[in-house]
C-alpha atoms as a PDB file:
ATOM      1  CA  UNK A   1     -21.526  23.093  66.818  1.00  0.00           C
ATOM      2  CA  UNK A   2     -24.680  24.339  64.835  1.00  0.00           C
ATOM      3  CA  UNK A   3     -24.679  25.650  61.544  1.00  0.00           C
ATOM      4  CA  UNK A   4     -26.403  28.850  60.395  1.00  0.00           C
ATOM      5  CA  UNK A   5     -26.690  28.615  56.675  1.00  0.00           C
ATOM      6  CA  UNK A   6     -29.943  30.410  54.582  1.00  0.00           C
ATOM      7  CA  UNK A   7     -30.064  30.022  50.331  1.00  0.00           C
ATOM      8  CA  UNK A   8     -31.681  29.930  47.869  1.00  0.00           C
ATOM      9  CA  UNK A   9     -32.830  28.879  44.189  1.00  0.00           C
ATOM     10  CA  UNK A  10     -35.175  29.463  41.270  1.00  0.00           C
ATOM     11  CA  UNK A  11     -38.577  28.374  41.276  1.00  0.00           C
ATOM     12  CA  UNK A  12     -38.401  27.491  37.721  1.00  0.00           C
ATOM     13  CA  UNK A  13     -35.293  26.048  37.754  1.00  0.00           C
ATOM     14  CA  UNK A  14     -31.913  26.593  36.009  1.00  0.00           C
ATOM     15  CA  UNK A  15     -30.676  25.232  32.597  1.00  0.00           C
ATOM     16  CA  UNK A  16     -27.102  25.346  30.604  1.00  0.00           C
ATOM     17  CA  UNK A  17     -26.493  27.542  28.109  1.00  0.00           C
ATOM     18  CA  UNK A  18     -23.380  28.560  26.134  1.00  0.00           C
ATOM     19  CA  UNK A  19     -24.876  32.307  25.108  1.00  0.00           C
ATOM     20  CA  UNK A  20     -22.625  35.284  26.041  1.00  0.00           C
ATOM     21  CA  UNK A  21     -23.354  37.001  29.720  1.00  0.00           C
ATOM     22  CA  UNK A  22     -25.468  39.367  29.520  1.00  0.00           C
ATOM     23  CA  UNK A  23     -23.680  41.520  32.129  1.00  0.00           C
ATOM     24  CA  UNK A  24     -19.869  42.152  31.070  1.00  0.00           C
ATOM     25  CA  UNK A  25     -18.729  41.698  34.462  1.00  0.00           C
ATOM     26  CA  UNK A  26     -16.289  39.472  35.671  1.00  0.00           C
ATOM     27  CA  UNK A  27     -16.980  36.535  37.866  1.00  0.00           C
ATOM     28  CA  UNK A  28     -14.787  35.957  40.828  1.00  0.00           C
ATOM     29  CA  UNK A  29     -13.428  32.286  39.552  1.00  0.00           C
ATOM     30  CA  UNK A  30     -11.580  34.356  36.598  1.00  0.00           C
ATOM     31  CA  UNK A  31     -10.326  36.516  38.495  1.00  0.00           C
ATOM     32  CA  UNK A  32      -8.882  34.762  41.271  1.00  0.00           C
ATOM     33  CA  UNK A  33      -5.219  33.590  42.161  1.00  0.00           C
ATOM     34  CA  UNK A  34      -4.477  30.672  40.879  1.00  0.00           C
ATOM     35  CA  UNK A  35      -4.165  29.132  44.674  1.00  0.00           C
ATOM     36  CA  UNK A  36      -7.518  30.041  45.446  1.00  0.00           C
ATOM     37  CA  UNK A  37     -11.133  29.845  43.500  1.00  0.00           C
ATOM     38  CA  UNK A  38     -14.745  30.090  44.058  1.00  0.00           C
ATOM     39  CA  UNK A  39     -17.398  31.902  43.546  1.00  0.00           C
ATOM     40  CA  UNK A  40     -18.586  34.393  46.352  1.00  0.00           C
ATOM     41  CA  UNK A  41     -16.169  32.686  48.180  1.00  0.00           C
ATOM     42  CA  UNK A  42     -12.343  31.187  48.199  1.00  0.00           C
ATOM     43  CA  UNK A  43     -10.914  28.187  49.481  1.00  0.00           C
ATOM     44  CA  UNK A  44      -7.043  28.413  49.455  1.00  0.00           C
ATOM     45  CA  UNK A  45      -5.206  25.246  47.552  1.00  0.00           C
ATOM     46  CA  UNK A  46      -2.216  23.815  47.192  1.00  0.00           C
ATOM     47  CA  UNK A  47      -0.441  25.031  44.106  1.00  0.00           C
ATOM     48  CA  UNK A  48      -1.325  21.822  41.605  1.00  0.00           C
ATOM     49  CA  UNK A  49      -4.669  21.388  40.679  1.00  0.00           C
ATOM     50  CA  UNK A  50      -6.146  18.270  39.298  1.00  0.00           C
ATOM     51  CA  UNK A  51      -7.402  17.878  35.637  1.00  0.00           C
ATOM     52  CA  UNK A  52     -10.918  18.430  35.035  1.00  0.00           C
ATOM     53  CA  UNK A  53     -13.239  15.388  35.169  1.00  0.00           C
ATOM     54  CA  UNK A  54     -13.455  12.640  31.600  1.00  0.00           C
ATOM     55  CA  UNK A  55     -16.903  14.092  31.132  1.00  0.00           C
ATOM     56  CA  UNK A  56     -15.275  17.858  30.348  1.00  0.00           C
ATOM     57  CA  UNK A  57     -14.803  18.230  26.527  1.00  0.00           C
ATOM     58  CA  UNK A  58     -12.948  21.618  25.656  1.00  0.00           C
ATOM     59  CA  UNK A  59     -15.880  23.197  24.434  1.00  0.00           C
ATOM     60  CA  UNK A  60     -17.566  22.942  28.271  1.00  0.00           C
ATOM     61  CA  UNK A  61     -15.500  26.092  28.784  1.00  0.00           C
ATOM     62  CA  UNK A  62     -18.370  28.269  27.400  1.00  0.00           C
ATOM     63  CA  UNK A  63     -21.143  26.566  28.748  1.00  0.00           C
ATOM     64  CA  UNK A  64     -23.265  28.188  32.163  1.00  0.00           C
ATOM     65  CA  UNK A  65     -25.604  26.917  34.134  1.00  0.00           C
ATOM     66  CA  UNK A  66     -28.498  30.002  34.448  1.00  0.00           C
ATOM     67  CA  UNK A  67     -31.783  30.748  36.303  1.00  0.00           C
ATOM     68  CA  UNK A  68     -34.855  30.513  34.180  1.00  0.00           C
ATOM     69  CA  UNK A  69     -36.192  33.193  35.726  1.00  0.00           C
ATOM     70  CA  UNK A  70     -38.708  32.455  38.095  1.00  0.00           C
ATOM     71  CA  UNK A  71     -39.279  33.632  41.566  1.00  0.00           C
ATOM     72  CA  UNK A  72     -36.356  33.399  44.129  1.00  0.00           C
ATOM     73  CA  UNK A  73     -37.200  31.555  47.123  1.00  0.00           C
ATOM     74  CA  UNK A  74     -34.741  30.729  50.202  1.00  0.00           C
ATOM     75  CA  UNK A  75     -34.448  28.004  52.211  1.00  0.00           C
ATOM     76  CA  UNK A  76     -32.439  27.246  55.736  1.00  0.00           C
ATOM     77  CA  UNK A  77     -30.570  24.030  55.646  1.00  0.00           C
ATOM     78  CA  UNK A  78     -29.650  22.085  58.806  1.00  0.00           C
ATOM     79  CA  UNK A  79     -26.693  19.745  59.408  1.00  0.00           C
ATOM     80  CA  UNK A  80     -28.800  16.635  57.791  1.00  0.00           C
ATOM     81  CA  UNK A  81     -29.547  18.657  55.119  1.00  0.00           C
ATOM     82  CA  UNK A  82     -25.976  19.566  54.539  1.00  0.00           C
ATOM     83  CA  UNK A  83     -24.940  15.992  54.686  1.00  0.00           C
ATOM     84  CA  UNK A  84     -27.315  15.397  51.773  1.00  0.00           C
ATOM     85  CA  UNK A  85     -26.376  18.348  49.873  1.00  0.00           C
ATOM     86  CA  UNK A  86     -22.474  17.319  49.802  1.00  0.00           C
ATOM     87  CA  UNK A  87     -23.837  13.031  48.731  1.00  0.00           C
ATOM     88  CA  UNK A  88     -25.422  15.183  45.558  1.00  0.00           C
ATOM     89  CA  UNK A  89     -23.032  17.042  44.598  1.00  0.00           C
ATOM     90  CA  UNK A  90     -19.933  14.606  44.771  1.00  0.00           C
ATOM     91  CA  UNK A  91     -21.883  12.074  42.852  1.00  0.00           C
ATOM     92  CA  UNK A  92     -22.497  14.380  39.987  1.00  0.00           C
ATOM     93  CA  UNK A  93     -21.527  12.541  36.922  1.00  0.00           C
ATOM     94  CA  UNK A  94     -22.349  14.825  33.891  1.00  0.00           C
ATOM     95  CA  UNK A  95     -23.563  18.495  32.957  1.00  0.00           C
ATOM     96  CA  UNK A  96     -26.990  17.328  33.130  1.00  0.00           C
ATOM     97  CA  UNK A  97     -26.830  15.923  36.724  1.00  0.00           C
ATOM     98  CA  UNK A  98     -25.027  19.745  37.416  1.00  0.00           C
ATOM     99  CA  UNK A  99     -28.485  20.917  36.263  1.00  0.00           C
ATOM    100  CA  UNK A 100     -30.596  18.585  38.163  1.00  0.00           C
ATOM    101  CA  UNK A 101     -28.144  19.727  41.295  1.00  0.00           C
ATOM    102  CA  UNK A 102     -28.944  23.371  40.659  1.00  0.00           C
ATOM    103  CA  UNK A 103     -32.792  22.918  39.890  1.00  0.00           C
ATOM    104  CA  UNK A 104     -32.575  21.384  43.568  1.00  0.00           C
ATOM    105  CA  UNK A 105     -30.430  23.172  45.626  1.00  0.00           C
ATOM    106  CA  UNK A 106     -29.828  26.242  43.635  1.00  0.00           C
ATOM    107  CA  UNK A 107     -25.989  27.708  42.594  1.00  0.00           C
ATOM    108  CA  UNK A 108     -23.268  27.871  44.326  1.00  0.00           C
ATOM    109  CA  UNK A 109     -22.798  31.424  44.276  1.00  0.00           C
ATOM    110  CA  UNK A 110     -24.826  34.804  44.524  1.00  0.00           C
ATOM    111  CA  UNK A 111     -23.722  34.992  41.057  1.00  0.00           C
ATOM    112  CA  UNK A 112     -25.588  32.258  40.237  1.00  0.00           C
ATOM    113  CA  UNK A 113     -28.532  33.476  41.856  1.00  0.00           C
ATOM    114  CA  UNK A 114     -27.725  37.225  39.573  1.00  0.00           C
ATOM    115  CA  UNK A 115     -30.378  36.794  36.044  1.00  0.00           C
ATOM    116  CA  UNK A 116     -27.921  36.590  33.289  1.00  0.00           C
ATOM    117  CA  UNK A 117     -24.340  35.713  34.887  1.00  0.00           C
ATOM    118  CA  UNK A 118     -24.759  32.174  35.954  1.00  0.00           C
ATOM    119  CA  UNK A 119     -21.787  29.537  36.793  1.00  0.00           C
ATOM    120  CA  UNK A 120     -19.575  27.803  34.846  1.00  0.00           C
ATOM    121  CA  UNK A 121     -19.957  24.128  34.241  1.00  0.00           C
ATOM    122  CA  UNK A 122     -16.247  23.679  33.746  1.00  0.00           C
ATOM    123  CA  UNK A 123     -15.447  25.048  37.381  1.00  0.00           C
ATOM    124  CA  UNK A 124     -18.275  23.161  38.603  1.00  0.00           C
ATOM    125  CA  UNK A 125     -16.395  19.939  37.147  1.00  0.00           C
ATOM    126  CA  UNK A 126     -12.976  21.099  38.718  1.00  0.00           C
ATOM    127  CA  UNK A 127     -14.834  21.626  42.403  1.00  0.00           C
ATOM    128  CA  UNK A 128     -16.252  18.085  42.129  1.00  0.00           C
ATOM    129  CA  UNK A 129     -12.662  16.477  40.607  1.00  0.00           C
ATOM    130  CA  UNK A 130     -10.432  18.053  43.746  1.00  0.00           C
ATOM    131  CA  UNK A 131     -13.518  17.120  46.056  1.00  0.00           C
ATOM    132  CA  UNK A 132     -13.281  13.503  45.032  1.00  0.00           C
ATOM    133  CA  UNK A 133      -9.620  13.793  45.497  1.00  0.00           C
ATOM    134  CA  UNK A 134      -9.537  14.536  48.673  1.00  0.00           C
ATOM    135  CA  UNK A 135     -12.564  11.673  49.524  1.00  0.00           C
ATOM    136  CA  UNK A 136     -10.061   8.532  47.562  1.00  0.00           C
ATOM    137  CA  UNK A 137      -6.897   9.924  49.601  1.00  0.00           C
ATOM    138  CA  UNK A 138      -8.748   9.373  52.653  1.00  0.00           C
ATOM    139  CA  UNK A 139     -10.092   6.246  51.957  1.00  0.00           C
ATOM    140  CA  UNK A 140      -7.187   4.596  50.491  1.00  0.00           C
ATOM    141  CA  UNK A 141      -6.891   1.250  52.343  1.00  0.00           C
ATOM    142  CA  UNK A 142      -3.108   1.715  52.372  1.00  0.00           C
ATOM    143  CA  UNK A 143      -2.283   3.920  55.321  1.00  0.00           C
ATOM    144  CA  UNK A 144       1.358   4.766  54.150  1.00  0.00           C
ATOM    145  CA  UNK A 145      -0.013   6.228  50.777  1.00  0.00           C
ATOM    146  CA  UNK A 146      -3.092   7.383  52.372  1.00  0.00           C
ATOM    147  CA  UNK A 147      -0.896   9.339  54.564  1.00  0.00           C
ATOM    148  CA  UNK A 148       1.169  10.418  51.955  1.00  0.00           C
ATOM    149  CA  UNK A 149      -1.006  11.371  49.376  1.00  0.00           C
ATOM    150  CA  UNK A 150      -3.236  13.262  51.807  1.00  0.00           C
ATOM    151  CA  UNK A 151       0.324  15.398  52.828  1.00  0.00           C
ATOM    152  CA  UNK A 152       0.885  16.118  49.212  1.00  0.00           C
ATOM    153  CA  UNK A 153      -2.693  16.897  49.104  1.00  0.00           C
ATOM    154  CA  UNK A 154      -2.975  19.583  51.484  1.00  0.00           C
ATOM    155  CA  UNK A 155       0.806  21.080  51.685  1.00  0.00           C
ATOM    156  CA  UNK A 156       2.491  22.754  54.298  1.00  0.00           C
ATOM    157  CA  UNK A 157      -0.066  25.203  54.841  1.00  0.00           C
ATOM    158  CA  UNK A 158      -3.356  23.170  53.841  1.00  0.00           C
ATOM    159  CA  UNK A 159      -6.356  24.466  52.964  1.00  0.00           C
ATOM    160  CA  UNK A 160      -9.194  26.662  54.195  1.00  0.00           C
ATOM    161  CA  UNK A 161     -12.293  28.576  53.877  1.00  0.00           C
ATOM    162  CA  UNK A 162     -12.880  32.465  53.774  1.00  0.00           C
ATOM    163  CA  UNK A 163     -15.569  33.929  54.497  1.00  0.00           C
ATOM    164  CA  UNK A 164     -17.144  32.117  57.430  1.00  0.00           C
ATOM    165  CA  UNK A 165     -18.557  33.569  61.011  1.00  0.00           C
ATOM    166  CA  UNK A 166     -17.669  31.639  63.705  1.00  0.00           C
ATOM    167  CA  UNK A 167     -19.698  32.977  66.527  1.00  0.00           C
ATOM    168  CA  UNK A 168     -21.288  32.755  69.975  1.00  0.00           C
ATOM    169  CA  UNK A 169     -24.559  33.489  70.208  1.00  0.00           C
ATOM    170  CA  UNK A 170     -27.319  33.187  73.190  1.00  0.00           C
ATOM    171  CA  UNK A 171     -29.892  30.392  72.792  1.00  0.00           C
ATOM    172  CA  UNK A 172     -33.630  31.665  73.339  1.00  0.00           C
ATOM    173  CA  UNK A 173     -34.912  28.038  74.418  1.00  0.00           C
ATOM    174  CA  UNK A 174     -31.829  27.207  76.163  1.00  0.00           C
ATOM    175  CA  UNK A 175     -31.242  29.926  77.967  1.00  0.00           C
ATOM    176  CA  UNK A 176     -27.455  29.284  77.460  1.00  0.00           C
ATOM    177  CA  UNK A 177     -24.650  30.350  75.126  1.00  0.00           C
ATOM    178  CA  UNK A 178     -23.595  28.273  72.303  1.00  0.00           C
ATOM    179  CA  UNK A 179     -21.748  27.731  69.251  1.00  0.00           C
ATOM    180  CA  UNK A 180     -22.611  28.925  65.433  1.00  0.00           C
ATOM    181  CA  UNK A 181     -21.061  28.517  62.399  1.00  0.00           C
ATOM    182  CA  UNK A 182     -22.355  31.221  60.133  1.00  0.00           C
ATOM    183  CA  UNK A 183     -21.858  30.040  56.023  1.00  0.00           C
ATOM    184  CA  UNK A 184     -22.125  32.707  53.729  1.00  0.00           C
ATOM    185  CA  UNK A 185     -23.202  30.667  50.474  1.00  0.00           C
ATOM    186  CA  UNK A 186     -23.378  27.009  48.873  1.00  0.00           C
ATOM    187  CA  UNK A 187     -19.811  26.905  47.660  1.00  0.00           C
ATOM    188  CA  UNK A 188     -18.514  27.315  51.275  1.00  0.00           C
ATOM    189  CA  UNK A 189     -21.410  25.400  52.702  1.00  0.00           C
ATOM    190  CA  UNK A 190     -19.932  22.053  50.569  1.00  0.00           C
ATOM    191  CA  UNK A 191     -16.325  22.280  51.589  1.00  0.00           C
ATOM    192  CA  UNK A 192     -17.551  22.805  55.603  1.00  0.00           C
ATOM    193  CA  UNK A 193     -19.585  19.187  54.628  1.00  0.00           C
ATOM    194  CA  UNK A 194     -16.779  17.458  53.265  1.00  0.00           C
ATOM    195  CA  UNK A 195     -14.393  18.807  55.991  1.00  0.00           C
ATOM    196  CA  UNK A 196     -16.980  18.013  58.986  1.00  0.00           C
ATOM    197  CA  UNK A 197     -17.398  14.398  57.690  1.00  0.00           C
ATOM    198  CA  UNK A 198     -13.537  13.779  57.102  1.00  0.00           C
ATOM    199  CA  UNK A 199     -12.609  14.479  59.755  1.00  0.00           C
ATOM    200  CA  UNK A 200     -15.184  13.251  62.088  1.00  0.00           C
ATOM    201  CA  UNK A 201     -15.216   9.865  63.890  1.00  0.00           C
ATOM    202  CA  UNK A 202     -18.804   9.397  64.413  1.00  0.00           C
ATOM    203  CA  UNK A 203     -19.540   9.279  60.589  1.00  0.00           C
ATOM    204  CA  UNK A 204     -17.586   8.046  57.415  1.00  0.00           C
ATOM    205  CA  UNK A 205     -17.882   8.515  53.555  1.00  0.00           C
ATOM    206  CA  UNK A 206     -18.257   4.954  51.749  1.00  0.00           C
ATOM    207  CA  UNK A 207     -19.098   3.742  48.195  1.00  0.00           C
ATOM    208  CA  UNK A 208     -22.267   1.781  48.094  1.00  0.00           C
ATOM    209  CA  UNK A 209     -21.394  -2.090  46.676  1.00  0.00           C
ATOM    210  CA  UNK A 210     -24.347  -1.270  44.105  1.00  0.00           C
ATOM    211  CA  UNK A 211     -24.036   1.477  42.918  1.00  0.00           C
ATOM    212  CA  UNK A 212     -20.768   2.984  43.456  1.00  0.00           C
ATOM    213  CA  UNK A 213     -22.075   6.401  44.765  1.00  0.00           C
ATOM    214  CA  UNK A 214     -20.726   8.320  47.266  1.00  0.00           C
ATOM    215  CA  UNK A 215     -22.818   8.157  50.496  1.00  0.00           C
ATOM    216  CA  UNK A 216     -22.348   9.211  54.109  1.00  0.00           C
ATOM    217  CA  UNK A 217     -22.649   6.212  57.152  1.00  0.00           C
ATOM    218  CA  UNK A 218     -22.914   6.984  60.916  1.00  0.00           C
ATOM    219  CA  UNK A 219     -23.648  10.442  62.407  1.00  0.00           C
ATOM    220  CA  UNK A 220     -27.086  11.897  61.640  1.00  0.00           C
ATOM    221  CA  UNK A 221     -27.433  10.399  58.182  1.00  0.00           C
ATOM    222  CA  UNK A 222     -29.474   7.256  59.508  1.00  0.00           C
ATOM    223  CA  UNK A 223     -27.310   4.533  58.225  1.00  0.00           C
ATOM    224  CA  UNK A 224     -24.454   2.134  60.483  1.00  0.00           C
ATOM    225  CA  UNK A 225     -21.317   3.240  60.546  1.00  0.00           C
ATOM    226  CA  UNK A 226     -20.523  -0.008  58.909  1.00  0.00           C
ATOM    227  CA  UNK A 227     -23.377   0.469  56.098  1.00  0.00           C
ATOM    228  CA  UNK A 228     -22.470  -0.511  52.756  1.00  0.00           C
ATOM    229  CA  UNK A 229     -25.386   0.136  51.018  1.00  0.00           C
ATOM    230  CA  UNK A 230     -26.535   3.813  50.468  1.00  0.00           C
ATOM    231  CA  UNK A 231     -30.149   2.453  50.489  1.00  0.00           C
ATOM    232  CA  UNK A 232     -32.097  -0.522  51.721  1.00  0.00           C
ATOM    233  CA  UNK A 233     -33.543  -0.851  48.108  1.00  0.00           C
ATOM    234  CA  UNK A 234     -29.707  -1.372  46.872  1.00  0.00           C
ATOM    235  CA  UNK A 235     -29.169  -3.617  49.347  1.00  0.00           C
ATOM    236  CA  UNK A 236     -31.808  -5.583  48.158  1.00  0.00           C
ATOM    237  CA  UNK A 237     -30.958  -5.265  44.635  1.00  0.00           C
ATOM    238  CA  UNK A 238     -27.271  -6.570  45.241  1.00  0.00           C
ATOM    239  CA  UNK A 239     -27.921  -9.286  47.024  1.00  0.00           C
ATOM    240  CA  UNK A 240     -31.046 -10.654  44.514  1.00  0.00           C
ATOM    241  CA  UNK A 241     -28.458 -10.059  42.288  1.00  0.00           C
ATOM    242  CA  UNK A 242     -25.664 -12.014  43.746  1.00  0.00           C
ATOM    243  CA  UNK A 243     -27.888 -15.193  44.130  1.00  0.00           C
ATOM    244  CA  UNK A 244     -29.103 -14.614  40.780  1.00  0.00           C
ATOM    245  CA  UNK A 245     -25.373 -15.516  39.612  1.00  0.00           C
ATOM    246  CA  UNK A 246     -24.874 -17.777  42.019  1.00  0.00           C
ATOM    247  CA  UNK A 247     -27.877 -20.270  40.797  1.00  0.00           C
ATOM    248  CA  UNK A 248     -27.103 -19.680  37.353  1.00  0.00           C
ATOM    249  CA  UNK A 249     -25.485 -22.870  35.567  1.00  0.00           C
ATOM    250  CA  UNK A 250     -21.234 -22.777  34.827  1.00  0.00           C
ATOM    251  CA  UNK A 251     -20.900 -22.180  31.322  1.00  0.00           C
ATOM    252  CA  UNK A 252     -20.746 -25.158  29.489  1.00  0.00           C
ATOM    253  CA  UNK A 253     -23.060 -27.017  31.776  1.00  0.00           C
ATOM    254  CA  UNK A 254     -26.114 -26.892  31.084  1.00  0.00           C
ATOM    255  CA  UNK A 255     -28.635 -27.232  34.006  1.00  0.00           C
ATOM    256  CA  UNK A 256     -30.704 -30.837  33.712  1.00  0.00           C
ATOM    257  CA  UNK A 257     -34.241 -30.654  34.205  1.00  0.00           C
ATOM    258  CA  UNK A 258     -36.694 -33.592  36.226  1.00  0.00           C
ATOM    259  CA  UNK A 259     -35.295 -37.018  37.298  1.00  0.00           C
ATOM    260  CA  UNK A 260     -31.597 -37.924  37.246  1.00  0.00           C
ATOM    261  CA  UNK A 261     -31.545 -40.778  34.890  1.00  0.00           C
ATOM    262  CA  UNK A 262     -29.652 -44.287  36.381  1.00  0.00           C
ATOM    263  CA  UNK A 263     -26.660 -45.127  35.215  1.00  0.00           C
ATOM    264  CA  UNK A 264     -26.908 -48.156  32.763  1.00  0.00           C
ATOM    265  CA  UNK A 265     -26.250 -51.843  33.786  1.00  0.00           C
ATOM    266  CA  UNK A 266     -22.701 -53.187  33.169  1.00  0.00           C
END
């Protein structure tokens, strides 16, 4: 199935600021049931949320992420573009690397895109934390609490995603009908990408041995389904490593340089 997804970002990129709105309206993750949140768009949760990420401090609660106020330009993104979309935005690890998501990709709402409303930081941190809880359930080596925590996870009713156009269209070069998946914004557009690549069998989400990131194997992400590296440079870099450590004298024993010497005559 195809995806039909069009967005869009600042030219001159966005930054975080903890200033007041300028316009007093509300933004839809305030004003949302507590089941459901997101901006532009709702995904429907289980009733208990998970707490916000270590790198959260109280005080995040003012802070937004804004345009600067450059030129809006839109972009279409593609399947393999999604893919790399979702690796970004799991592996964010700080308000800084929200900003450096943003200044590439743009917000994840229209709100975002609005001069003077912007997005929250701290409900940026919560969408990351219950995205990441969803990707260790999954990969939990232990199928019995893999299967458990994943029921707990999603409830009796599960989870889904508003908003979306699921349609048939006619293909021009095809000449045939086909399949479309019409996303309305960024938000939605991340939880199709993790859904699509937990659930699919041709592709799989792994931690890379170097660095720890998230990255996606198999499918149309150009890596084995059995890659453990998210790069060919980390795979370098862990393995000169490894040898490194493994030619590197046991503590306590120092390594001798030239000849042995002989062992002395009785």
């Amino acid at each position: 199935m195809d995806i039909e997804f069009e967005w869009g970002r600042d030219t001159r990129g966005y930054e975080i600021t903890d200033d007041e709105p300028q316009l007093l309206l509300a933004l839809p993750d305030l004003i949302l049931p507590p089941t459901a949140f997101g901006p532009g768009g709702k995904v429907r949760f289980p009733d208990s949320l998970p707490a916000p990420p270590p790198w959260l401090a109280p005080e995040d609660e003012k802070l937004r992420i804004v345009r600067n106020g450059g030129r809006l330009v839109r972009y279409r993104v593609a399947q393999d573009n999604l893919d790399r979309i979702f690796e970004d935005f799991v592996n964010i690890k700080d308000a800084d690397g929200a900003r450096n998501f943003y200044n590439r990709w743009g917000p994840l709402g229209e709100n975002g895109n609005i001069e003077g409303r912007g997005e929250k930081v701290w409900f940026l941190g919560l969408f990351i934390s219950r995205m990441n809880q969803f990707i260790e359930a999954w990969s939990n080596p232990d199928k019995a609490k893999q299967e458990h925590f994943i029921e707990r996870i999603l409830g009796p009713d599960g989870f889904g995603v508003s908003d979306l156009e699921y349609c048939l269209v006619f293909d021009q070069q095809t000449r045939k009908p086909r399949r479309m998946l019409r996303i309305p914004n960024l938000f939605a557009a991340l939880w199709v990408g993790l859904i699509d690549v937990l659930t699919n069998e041709e592709k799989v989400l792994r931690r890379c041995a170097h660095c720890n990131e998230l990255f996606t194997a198999g499918g149309e992400s150009g890596r084995r389904l059995d890659a453990k590296f998210c790069s060919d440079q980390h795979r370098v870099l862990y393995h000169r490593q490894k040898n490194a450590a493994a030619s590197d004298p046991a503590p306590g024993e120092p390594r001798r340089r030239g000849r042995p010497r002989k062992a002395a005559a009785a």
